[in-house]
N, C-alpha and C. Protein backbone atom coordinates (compact mmCIF):
# COMPACT_ATOMS: atom_id res chain seq x y z
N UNK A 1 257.88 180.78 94.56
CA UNK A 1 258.88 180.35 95.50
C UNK A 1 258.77 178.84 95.62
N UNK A 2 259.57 178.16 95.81
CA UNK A 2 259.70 176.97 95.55
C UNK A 2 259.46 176.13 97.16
N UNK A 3 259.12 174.97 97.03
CA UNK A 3 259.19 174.50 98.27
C UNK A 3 260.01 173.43 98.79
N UNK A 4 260.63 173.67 99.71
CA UNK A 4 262.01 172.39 100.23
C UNK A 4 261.48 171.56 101.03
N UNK A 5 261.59 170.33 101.36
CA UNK A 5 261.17 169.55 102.39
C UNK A 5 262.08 169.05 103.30
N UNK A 6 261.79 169.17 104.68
CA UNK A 6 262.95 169.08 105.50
C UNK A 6 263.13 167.60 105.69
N UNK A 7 263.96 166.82 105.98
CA UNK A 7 263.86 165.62 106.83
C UNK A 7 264.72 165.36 107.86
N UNK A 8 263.85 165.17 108.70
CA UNK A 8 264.42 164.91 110.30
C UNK A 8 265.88 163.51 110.26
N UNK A 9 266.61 164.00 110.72
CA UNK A 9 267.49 162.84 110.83
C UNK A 9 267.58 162.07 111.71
N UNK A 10 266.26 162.28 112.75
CA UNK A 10 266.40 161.23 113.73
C UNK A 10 266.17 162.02 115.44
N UNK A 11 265.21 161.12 116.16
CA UNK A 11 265.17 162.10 117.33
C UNK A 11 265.76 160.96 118.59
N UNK A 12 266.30 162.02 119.58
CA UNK A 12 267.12 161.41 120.43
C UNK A 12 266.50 160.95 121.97
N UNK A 13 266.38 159.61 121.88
CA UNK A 13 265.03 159.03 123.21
C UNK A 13 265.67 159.79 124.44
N UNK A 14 266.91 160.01 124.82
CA UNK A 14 267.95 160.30 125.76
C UNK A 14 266.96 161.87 126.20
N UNK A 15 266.38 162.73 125.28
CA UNK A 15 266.37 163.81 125.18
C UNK A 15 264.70 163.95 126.22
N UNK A 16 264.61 165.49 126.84
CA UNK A 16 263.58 165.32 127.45
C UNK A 16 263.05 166.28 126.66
N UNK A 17 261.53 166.20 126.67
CA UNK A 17 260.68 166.56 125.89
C UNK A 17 259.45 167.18 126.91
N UNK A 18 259.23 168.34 126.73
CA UNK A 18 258.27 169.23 127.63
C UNK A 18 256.54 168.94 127.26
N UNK A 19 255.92 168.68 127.26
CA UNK A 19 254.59 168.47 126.69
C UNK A 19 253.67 170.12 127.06
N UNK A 20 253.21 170.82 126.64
CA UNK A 20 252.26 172.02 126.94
C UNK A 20 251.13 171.74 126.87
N UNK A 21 250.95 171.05 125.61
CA UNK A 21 249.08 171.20 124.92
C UNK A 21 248.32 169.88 125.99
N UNK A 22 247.06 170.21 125.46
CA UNK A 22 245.71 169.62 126.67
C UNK A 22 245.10 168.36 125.53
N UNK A 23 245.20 166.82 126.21
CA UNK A 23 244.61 165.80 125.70
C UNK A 23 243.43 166.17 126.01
N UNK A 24 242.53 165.96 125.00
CA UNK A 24 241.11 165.62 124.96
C UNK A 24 240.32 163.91 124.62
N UNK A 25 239.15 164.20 124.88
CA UNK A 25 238.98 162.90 125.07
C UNK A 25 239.30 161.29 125.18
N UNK A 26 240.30 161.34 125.96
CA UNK A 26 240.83 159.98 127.01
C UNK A 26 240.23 160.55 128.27
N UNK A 27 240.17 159.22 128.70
CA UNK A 27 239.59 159.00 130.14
C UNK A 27 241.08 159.02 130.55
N UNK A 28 240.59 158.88 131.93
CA UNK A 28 241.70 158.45 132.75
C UNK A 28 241.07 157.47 133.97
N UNK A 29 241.70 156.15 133.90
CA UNK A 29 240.78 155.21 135.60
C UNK A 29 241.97 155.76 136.17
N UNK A 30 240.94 155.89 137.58
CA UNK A 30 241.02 156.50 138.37
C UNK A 30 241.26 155.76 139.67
N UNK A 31 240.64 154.46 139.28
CA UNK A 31 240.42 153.33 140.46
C UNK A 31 239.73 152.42 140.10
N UNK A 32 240.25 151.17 140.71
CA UNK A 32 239.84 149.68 140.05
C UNK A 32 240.01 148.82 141.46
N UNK A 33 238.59 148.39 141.57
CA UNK A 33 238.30 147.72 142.93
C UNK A 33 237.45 146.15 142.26
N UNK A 34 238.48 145.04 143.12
CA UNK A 34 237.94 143.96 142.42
C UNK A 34 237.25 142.86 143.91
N UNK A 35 236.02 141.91 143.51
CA UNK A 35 235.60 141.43 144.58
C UNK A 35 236.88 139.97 144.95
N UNK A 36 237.31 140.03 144.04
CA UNK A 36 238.51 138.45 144.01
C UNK A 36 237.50 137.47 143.93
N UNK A 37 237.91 135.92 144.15
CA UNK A 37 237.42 135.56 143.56
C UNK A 37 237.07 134.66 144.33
N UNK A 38 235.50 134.11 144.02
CA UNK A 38 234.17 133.37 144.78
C UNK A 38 234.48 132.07 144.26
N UNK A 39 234.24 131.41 144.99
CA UNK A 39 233.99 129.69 144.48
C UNK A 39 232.93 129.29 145.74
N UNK A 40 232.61 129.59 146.04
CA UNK A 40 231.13 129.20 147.17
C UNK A 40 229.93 128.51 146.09
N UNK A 41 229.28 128.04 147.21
CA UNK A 41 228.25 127.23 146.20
C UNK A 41 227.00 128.52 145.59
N UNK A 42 226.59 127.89 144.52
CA UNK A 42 225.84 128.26 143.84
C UNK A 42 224.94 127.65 143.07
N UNK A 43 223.68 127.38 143.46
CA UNK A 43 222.36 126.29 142.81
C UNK A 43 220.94 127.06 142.57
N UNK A 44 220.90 126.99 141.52
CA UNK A 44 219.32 127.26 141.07
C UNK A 44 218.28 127.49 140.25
N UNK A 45 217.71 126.99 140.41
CA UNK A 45 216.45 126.88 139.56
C UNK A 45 215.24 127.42 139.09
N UNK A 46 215.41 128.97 139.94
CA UNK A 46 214.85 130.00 139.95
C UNK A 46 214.92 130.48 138.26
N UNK A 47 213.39 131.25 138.12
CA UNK A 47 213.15 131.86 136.86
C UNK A 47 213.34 133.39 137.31
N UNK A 48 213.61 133.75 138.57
CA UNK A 48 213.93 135.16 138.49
C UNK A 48 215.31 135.29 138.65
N UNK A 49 216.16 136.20 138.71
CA UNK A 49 217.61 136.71 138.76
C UNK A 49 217.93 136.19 140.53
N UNK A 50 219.14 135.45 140.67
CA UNK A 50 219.12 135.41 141.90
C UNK A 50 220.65 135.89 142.51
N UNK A 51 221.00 136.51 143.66
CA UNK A 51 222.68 136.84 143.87
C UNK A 51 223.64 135.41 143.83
N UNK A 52 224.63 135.95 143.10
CA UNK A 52 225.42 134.82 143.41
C UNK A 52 227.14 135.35 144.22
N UNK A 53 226.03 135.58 145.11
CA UNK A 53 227.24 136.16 146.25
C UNK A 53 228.44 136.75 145.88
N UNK A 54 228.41 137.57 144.63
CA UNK A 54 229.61 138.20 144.16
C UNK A 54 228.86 139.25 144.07
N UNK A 55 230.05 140.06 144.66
CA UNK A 55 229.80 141.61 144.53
C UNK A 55 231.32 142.84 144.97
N UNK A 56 230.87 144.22 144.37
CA UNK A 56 232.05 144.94 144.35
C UNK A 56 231.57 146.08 145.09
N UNK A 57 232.33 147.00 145.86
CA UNK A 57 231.36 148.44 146.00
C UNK A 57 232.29 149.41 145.88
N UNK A 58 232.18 150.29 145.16
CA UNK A 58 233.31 151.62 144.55
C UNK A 58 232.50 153.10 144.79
N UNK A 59 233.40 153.82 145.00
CA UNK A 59 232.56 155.35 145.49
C UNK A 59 233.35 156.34 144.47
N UNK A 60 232.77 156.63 143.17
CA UNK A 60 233.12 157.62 142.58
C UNK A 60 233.32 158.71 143.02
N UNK A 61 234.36 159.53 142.58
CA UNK A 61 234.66 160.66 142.97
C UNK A 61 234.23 162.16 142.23
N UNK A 62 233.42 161.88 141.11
CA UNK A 62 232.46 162.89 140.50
C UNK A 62 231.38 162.49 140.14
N UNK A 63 230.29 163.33 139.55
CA UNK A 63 229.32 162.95 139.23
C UNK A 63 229.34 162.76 137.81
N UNK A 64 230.40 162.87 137.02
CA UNK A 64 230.37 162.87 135.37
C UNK A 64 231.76 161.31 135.36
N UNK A 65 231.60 160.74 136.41
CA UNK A 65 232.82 159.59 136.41
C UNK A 65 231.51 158.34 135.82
N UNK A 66 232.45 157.51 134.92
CA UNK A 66 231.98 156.23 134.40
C UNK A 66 232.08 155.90 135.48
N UNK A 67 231.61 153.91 135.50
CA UNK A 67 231.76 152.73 135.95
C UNK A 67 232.01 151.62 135.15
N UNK A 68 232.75 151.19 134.66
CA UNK A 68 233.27 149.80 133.61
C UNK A 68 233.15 148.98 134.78
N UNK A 69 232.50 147.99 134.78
CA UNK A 69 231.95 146.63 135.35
C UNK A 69 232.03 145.68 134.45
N UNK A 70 232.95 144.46 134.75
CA UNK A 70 232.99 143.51 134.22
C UNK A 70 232.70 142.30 135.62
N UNK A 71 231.79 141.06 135.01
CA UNK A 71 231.67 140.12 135.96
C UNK A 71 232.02 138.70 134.85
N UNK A 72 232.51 138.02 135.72
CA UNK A 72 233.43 136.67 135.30
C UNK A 72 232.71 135.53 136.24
N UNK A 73 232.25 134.61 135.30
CA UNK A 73 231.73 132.95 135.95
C UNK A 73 232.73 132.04 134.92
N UNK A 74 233.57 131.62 135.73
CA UNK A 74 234.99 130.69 135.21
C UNK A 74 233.65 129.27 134.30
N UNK A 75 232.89 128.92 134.81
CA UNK A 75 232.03 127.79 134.36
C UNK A 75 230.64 127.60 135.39
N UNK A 76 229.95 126.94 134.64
CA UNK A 76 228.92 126.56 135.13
C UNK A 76 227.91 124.96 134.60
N UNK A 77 226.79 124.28 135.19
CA UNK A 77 226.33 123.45 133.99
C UNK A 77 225.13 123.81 134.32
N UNK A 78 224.27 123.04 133.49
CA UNK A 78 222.45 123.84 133.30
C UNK A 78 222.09 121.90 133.10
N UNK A 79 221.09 121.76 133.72
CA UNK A 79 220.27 120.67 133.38
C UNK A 79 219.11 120.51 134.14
N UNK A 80 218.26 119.65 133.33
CA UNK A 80 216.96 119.96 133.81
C UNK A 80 216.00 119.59 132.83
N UNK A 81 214.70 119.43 133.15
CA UNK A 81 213.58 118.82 131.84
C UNK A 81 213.17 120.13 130.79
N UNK A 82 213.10 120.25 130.44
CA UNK A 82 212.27 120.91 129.00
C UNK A 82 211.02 120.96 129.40
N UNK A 83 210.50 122.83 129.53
CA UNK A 83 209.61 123.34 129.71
C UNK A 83 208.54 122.70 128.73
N UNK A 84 207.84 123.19 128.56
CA UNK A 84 206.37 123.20 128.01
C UNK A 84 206.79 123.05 126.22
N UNK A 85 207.17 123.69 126.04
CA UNK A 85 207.77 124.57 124.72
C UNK A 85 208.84 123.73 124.31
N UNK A 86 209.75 122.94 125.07
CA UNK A 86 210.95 122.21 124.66
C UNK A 86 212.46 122.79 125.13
N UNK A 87 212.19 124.39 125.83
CA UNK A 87 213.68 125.22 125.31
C UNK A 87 214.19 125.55 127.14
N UNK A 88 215.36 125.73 127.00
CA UNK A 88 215.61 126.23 128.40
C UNK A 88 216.88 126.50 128.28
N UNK A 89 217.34 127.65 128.82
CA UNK A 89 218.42 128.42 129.40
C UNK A 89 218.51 128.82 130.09
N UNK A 90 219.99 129.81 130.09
CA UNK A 90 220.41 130.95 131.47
C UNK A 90 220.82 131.77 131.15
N UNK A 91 220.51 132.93 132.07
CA UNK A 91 220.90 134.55 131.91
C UNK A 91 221.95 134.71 133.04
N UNK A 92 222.87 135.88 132.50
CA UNK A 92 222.84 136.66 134.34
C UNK A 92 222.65 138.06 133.72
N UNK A 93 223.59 138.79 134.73
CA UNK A 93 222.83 140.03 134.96
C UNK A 93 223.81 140.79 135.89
N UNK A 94 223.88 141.82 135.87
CA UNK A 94 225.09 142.74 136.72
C UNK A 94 223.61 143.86 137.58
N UNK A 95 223.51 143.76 138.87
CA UNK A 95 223.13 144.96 139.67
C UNK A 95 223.63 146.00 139.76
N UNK A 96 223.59 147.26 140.02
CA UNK A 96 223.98 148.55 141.02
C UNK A 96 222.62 147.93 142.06
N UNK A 97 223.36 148.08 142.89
CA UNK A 97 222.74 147.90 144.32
C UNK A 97 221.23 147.03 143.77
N UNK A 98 220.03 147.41 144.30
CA UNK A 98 218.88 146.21 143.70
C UNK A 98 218.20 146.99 142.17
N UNK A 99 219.00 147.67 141.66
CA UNK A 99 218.53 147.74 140.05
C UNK A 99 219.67 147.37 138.79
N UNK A 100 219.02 146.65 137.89
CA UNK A 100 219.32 145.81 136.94
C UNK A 100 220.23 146.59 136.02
N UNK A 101 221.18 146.96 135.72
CA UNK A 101 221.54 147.95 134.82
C UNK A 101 222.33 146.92 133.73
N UNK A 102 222.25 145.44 133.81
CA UNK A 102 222.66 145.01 132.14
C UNK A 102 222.54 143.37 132.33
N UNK A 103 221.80 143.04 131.21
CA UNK A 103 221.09 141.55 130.89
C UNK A 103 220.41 141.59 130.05
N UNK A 104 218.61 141.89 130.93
CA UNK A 104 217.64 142.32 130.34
C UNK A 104 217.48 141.08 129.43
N UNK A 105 217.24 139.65 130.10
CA UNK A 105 217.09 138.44 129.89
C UNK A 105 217.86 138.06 128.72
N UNK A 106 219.29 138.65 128.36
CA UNK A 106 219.95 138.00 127.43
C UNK A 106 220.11 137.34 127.84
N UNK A 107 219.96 135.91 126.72
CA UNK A 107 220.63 134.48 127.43
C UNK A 107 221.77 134.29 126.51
N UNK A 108 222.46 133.65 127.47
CA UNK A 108 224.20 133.30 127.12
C UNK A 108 224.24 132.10 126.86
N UNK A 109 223.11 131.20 127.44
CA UNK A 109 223.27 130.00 127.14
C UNK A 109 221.50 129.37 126.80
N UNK A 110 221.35 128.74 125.66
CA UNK A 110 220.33 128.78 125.34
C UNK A 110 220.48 127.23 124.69
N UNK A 111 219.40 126.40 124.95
CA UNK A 111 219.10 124.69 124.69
C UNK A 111 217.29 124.57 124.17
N UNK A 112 217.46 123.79 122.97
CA UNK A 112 215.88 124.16 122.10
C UNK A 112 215.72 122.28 121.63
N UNK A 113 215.07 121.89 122.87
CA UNK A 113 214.94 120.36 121.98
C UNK A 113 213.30 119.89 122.64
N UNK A 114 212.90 119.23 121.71
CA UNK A 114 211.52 119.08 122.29
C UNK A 114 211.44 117.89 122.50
N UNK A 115 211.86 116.92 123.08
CA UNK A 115 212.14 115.96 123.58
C UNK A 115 212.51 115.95 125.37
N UNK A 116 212.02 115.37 125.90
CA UNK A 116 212.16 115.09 127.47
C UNK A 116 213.98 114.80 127.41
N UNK A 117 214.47 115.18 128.82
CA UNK A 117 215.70 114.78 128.81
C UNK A 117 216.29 115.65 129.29
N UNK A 118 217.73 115.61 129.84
CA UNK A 118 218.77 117.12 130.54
C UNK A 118 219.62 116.46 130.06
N UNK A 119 220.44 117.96 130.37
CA UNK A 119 221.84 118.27 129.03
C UNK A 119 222.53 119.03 130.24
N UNK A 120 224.24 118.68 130.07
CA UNK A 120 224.94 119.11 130.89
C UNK A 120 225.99 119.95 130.00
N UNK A 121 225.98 121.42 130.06
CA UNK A 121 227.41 121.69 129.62
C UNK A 121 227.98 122.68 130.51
N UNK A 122 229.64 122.52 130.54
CA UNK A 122 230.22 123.50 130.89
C UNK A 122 230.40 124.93 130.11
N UNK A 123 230.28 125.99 130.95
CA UNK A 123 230.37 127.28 129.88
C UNK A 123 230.44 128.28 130.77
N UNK A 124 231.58 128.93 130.11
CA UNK A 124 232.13 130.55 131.38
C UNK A 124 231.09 131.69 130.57
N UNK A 125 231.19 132.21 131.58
CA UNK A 125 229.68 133.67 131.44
C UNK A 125 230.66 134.81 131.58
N UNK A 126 230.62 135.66 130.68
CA UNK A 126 231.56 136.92 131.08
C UNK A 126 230.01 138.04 130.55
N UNK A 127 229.87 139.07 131.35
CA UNK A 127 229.06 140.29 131.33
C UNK A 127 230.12 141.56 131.48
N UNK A 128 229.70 142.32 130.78
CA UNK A 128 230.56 143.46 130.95
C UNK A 128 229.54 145.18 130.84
N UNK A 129 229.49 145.86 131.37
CA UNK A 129 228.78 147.16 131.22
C UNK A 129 229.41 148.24 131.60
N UNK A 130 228.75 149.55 130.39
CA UNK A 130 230.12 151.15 131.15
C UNK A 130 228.33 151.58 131.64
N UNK A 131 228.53 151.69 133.26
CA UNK A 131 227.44 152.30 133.65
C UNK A 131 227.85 154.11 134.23
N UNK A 132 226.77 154.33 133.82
CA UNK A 132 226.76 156.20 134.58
C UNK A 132 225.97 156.41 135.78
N UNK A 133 226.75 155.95 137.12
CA UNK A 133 225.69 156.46 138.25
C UNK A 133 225.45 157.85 138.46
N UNK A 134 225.83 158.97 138.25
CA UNK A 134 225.83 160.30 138.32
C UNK A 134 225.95 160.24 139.80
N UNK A 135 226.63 159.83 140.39
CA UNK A 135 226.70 159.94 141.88
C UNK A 135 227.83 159.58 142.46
N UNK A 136 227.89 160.55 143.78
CA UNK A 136 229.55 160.33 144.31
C UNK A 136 229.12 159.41 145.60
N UNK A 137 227.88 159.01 146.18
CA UNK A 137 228.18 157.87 146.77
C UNK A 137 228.08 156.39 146.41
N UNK A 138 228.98 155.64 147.83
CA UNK A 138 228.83 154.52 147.10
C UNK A 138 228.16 153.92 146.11
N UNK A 139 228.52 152.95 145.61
CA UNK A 139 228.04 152.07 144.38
C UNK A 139 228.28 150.49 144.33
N UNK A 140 227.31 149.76 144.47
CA UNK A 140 227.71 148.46 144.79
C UNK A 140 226.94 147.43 143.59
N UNK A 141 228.05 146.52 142.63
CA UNK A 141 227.39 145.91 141.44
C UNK A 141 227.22 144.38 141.94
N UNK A 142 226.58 144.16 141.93
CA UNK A 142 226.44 142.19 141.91
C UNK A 142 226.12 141.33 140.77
N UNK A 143 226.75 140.23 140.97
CA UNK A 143 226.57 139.01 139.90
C UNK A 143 225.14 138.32 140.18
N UNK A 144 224.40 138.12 139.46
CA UNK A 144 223.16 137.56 138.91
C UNK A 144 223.05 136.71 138.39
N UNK A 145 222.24 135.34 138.15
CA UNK A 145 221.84 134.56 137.40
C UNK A 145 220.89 133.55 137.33
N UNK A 146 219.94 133.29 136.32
CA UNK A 146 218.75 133.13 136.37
C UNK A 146 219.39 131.87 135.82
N UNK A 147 217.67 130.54 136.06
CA UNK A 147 217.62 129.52 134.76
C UNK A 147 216.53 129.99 134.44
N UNK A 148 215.81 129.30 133.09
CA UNK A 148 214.81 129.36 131.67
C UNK A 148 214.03 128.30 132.20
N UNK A 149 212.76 128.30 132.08
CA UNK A 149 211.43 126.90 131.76
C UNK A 149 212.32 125.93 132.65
N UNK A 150 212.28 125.76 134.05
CA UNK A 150 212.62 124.50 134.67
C UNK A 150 213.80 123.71 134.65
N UNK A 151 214.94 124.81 134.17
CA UNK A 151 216.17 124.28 133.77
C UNK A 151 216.78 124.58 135.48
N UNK A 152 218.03 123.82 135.94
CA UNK A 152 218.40 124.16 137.22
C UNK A 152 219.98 124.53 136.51
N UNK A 153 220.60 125.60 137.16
CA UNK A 153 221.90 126.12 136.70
C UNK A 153 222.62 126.14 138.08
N UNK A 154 224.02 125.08 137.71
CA UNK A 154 224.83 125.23 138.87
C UNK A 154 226.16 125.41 138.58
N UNK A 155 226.76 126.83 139.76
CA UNK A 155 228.15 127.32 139.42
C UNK A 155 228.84 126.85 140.60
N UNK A 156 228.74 125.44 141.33
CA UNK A 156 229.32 125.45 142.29
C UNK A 156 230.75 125.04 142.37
N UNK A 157 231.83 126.18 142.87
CA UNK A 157 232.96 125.31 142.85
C UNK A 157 233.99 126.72 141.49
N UNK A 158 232.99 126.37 140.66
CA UNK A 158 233.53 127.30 139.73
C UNK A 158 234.27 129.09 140.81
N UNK A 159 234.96 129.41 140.13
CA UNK A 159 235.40 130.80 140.57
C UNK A 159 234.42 131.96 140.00
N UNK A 160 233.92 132.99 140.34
CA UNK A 160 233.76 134.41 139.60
C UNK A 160 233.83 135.36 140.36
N UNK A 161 233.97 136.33 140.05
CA UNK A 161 234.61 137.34 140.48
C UNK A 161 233.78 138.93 139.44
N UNK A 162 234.07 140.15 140.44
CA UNK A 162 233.41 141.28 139.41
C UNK A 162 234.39 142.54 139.54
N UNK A 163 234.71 143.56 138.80
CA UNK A 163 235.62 144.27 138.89
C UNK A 163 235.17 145.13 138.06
N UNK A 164 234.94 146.64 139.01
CA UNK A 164 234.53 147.68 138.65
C UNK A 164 235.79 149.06 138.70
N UNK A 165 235.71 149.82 137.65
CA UNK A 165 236.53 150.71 137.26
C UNK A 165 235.65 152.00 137.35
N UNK A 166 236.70 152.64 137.71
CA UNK A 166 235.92 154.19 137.73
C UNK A 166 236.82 155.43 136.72
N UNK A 167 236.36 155.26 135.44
CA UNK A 167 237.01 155.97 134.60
C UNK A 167 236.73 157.86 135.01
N UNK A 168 237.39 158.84 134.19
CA UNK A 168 236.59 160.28 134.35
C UNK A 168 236.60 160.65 133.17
């Protein structure tokens, strides 16, 4: 038996179309809560993670719901003497409430000269993480950021802002 091939002559947008069958794996957000946006001062010289007064707080509505967290530093500059070693940078870092869930001392901005002296640059910091709190209460992420070996990092003036999504 032979086989014919049909061809459609065209389908009509005008026309409504019933959908039955079940999408699988897409999310769907559900909710998107943003802190807007900070320009308050910000100075320091700290070698541990410090707040930089940005923060979001979102209350999932299951326990199998993501969190997409993105945090935004419009600019910043870093200067300061050269540690021991010659090198100095900056990290940040995104919280859930006081635990670390993404950094883990990546530096974003990193300076290697062994020579005495400070260096000024401007440079926007974007962090982004899909976290799993397994939990339907609140959830609150904060912006973080460290300096390296005696470097001082200042975002003052600059804008940032953090904006957390709650996918399912």
């Amino acid at each position: 038996m032979p086989l014919t091939k049909v061809q459609a002559e065209g389908v009509n947008l005008a026309d409504t179309f019933a959908f039955s069958g079940t999408v699988t794996g897409a999310g769907k957000i559900l909710q998107i809560v943003t802190s807007g946006n900070i320009s308050g001062t910000f100075d320091t010289s700290s070698e541990t993670y410090q707040s930089m007064g940005c923060n979001v707080a979102i209350t999932p509505s299951s326990t199998s719901s993501k969190i997409m967290v993105w945090a935004n530093v419009s600019g910043f500059y870093m200067y300061g003497g050269q540690g021991s070693s010659g090198d100095d940078g900056a990290s940040g870092a995104i919280y859930r409430d006081s635990t670390e869930i993404y950094g883990s001392n990546a530096r974003f901005l990193y300076h290697r000269d062994t020579s005495a002296g400070s260096m000024e640059i401007g440079m926007p910091c974007v962090l982004q993480v899909l976290d799993s709190p397994s939990s339907t209460s609140e959830q609150t992420y904060h912006l973080y950021m460290r300096a390296y070996v005696g470097s001082t990092i200042n975002a003052s003036g600059y804008d940032r802002s953090i904006i957390a999504m709650e996918i399912a």
